[in-house]
PDB file of N, CA and C in Angstrom:
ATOM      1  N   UNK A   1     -42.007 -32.714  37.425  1.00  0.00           N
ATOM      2  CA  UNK A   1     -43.315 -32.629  36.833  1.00  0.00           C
ATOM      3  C   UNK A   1     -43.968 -31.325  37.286  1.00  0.00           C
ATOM      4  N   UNK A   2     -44.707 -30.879  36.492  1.00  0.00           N
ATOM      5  CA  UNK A   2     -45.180 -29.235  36.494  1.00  0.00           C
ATOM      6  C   UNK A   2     -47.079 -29.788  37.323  1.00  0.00           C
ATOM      7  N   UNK A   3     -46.987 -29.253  38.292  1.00  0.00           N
ATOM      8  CA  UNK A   3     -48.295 -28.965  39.062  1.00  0.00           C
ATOM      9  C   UNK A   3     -48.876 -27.963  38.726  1.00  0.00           C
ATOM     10  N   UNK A   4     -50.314 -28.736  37.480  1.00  0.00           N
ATOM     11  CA  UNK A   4     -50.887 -27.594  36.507  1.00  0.00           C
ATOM     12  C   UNK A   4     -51.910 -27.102  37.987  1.00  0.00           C
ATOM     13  N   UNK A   5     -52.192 -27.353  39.009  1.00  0.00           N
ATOM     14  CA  UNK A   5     -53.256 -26.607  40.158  1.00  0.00           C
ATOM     15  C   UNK A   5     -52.496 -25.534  40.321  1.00  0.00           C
ATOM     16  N   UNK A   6     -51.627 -25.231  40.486  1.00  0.00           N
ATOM     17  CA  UNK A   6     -50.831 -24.093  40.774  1.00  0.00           C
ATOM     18  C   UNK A   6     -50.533 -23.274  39.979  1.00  0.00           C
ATOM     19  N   UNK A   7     -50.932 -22.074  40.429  1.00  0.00           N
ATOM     20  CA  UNK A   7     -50.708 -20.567  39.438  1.00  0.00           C
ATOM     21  C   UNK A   7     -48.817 -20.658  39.109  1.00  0.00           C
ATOM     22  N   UNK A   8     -48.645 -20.473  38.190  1.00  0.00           N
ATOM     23  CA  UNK A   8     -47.425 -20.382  37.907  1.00  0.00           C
ATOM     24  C   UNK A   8     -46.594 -19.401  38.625  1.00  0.00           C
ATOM     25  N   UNK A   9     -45.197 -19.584  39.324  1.00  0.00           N
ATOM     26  CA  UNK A   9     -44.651 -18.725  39.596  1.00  0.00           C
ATOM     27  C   UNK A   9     -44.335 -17.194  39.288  1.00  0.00           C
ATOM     28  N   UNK A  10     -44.616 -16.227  39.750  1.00  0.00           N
ATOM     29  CA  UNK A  10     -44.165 -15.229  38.976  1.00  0.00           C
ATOM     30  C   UNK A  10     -42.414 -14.866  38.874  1.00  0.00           C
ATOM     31  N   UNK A  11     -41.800 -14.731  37.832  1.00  0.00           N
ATOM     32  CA  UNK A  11     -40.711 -14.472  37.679  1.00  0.00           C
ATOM     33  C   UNK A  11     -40.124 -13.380  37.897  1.00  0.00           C
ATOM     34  N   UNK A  12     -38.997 -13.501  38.952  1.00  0.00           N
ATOM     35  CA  UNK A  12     -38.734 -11.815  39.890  1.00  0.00           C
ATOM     36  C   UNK A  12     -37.571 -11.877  40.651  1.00  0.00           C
ATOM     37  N   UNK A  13     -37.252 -11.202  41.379  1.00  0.00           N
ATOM     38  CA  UNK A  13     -36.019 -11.047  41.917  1.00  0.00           C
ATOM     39  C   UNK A  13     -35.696 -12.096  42.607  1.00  0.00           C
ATOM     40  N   UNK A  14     -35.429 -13.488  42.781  1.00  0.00           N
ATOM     41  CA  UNK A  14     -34.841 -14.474  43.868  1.00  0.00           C
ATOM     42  C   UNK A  14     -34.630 -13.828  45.259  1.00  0.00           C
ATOM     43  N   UNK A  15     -33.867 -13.042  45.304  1.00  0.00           N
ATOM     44  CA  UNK A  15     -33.344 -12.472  46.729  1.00  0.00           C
ATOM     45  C   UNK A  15     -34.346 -11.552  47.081  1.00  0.00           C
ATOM     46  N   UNK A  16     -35.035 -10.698  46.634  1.00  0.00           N
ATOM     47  CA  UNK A  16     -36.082 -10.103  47.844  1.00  0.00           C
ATOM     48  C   UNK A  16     -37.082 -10.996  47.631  1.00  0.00           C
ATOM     49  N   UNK A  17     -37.305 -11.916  47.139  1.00  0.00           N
ATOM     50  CA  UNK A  17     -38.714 -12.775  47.281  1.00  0.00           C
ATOM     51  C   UNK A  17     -37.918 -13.418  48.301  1.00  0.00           C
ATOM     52  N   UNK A  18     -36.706 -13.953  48.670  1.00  0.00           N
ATOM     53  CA  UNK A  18     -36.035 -15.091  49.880  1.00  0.00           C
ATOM     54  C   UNK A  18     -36.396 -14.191  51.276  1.00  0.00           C
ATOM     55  N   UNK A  19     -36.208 -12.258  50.975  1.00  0.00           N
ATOM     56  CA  UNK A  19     -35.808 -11.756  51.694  1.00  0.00           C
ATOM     57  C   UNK A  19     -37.909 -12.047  52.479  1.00  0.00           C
ATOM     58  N   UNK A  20     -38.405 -11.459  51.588  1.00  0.00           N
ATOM     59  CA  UNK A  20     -40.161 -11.281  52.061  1.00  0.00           C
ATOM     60  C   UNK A  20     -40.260 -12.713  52.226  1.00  0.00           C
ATOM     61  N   UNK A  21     -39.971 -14.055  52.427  1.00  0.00           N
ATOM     62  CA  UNK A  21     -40.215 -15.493  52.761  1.00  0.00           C
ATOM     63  C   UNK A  21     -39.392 -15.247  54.547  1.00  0.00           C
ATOM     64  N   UNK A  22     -38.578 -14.834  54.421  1.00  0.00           N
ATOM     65  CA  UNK A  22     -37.672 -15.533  55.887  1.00  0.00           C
ATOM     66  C   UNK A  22     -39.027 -13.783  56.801  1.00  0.00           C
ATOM     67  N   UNK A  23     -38.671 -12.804  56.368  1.00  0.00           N
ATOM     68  CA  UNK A  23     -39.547 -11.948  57.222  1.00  0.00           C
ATOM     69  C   UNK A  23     -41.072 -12.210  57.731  1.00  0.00           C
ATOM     70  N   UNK A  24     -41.597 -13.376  56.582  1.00  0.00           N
ATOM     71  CA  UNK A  24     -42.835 -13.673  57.014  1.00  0.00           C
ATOM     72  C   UNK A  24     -42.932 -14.874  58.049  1.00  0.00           C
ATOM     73  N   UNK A  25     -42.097 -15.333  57.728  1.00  0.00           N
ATOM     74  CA  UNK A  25     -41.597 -16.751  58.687  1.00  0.00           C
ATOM     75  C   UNK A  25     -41.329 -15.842  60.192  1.00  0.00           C
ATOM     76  N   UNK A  26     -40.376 -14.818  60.406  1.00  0.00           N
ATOM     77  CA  UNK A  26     -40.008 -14.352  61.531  1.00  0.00           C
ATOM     78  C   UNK A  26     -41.909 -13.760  62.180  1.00  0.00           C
ATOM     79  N   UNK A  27     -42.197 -12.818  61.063  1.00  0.00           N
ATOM     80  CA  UNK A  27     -43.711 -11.846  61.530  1.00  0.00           C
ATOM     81  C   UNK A  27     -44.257 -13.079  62.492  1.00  0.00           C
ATOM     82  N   UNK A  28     -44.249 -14.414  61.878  1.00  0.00           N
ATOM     83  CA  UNK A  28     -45.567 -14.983  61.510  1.00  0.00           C
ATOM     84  C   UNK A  28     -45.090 -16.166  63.136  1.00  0.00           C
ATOM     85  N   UNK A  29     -44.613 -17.515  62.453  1.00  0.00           N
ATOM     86  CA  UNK A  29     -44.125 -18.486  63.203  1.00  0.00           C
ATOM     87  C   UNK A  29     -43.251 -17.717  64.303  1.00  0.00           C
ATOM     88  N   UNK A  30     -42.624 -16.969  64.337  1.00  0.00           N
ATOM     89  CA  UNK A  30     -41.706 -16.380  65.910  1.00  0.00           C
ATOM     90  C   UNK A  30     -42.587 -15.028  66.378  1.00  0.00           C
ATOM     91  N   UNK A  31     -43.306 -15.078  65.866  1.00  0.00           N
ATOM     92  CA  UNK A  31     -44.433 -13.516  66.666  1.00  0.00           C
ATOM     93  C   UNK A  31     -44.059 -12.112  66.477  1.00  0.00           C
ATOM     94  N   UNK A  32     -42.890 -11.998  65.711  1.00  0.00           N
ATOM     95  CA  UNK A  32     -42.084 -10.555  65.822  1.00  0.00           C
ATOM     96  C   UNK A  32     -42.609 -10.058  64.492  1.00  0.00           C
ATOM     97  N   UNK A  33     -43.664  -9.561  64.373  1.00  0.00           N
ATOM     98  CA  UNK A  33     -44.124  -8.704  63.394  1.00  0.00           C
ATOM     99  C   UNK A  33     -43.306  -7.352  63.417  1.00  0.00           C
ATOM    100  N   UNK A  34     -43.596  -6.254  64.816  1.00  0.00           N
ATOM    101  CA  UNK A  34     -42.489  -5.630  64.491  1.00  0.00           C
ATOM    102  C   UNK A  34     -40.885  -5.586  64.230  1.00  0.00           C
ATOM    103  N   UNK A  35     -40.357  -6.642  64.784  1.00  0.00           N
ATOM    104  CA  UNK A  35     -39.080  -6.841  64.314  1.00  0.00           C
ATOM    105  C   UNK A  35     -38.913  -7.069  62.524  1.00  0.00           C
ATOM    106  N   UNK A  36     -39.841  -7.369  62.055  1.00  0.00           N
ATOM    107  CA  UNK A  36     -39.870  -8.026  60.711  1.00  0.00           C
ATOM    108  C   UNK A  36     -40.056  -6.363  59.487  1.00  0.00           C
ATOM    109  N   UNK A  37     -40.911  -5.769  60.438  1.00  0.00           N
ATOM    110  CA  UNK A  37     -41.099  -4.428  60.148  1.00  0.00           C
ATOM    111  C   UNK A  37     -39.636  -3.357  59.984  1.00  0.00           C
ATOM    112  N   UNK A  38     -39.271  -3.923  61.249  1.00  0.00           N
ATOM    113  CA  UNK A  38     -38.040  -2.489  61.622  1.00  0.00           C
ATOM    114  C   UNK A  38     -36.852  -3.231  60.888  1.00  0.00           C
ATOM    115  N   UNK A  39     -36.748  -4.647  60.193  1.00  0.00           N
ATOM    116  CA  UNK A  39     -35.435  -5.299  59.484  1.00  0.00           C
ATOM    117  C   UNK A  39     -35.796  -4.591  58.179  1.00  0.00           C
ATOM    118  N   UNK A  40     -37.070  -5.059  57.561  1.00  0.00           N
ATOM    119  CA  UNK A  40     -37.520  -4.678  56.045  1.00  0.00           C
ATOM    120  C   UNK A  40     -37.010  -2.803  55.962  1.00  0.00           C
ATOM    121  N   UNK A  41     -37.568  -2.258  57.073  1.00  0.00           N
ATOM    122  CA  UNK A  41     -37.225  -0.828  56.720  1.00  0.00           C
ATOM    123  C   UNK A  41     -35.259  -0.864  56.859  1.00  0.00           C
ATOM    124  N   UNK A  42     -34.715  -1.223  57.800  1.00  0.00           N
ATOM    125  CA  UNK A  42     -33.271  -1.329  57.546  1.00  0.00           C
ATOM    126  C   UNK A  42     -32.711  -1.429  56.423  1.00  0.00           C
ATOM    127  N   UNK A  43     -33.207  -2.519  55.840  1.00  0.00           N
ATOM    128  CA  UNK A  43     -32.895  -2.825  54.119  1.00  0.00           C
ATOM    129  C   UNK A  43     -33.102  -1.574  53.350  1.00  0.00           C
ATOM    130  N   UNK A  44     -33.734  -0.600  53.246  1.00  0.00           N
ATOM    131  CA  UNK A  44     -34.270   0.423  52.739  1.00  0.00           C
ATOM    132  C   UNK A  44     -35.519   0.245  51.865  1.00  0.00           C
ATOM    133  N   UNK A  45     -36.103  -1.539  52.182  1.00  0.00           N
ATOM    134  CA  UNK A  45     -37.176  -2.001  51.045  1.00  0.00           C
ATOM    135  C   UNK A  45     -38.856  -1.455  51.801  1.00  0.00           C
ATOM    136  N   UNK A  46     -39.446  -1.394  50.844  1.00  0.00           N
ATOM    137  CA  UNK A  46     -40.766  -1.676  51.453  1.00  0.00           C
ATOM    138  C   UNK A  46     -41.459  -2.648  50.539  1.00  0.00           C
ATOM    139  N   UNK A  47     -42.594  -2.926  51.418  1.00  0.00           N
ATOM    140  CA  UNK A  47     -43.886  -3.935  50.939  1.00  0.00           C
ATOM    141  C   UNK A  47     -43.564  -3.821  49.267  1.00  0.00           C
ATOM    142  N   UNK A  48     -43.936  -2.681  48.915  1.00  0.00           N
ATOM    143  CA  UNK A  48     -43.843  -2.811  47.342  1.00  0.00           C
ATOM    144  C   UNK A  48     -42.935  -2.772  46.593  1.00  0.00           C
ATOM    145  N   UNK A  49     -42.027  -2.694  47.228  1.00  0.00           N
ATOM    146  CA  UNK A  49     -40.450  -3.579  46.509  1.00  0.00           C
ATOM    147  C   UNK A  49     -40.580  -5.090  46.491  1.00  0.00           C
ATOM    148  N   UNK A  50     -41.158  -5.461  47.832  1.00  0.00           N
ATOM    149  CA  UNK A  50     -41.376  -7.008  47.612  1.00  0.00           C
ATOM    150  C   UNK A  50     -41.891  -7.544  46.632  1.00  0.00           C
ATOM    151  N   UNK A  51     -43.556  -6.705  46.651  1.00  0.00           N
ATOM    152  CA  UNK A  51     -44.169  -7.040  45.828  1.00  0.00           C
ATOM    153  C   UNK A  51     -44.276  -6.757  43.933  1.00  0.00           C
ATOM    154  N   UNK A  52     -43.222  -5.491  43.526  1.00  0.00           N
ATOM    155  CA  UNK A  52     -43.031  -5.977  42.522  1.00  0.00           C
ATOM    156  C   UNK A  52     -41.843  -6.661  42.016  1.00  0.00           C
ATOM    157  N   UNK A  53     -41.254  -7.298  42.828  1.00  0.00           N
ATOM    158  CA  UNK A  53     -39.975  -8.457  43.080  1.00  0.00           C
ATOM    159  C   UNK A  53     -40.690 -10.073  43.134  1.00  0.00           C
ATOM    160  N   UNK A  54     -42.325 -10.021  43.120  1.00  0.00           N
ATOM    161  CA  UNK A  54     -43.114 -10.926  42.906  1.00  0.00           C
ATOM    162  C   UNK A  54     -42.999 -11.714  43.971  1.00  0.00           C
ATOM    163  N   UNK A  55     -43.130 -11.184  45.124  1.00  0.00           N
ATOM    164  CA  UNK A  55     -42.964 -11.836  46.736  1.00  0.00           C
ATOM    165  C   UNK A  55     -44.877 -12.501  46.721  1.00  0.00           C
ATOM    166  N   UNK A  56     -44.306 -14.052  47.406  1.00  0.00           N
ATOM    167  CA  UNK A  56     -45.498 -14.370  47.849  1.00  0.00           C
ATOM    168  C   UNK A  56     -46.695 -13.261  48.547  1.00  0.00           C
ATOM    169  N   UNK A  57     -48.129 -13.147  48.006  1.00  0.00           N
ATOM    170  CA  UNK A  57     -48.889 -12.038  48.210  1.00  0.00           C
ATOM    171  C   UNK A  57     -48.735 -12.785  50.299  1.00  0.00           C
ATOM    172  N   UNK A  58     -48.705 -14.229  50.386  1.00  0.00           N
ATOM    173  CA  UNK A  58     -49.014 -14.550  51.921  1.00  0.00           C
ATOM    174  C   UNK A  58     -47.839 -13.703  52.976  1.00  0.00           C
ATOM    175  N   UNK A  59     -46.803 -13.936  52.126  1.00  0.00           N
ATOM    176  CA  UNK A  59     -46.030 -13.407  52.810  1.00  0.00           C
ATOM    177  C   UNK A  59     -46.036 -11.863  53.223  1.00  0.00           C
ATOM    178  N   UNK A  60     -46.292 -11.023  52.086  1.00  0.00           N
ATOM    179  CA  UNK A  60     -46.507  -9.624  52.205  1.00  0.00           C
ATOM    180  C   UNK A  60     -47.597  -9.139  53.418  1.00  0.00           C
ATOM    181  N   UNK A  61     -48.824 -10.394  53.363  1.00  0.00           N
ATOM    182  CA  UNK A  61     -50.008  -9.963  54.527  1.00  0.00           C
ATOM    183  C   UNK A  61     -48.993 -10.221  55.766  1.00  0.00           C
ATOM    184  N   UNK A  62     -48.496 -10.720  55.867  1.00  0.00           N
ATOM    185  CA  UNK A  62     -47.878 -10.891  57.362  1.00  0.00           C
ATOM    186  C   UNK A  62     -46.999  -9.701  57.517  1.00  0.00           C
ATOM    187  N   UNK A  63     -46.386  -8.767  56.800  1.00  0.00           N
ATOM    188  CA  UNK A  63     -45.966  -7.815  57.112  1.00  0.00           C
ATOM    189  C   UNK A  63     -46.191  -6.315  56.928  1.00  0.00           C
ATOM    190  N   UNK A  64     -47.871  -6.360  56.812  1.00  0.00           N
ATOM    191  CA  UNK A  64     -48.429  -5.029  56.894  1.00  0.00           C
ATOM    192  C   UNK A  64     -48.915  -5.313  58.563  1.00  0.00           C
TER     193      UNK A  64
END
């Protein structure tokens, strides 16, 4: 059943939206903001790869 309260998903890359979910989980719940920082740059991604890959906006605040 479709939960009309909720903004509809935006439709986008699966894997860097998984990738900006587990980095915000690390920033956020394990305290390693910079670690979450220095993985995302490894990848060669930034913030706005996430974000036009349609990464949760919550997740993105946890890694500026």
């Amino acid at each position: 059943m479709v939960d009309l309260t909720k903004p509809p998903r935006i439709q986008g890359d699966a894997r860097l939206q998984g990738i900006a979910c587990a980095l915000g989980e690390l920033a956020e719940t394990h305290k390693e903001p910079a670690l979450a920082k220095r993985v995302l740059a490894s990848l060669g991604l930034t913030i706005e790869d996430l974000r036009a890959a349609g990464a949760d906006p919550h997740d993105l605040t946890l890694l500026r």
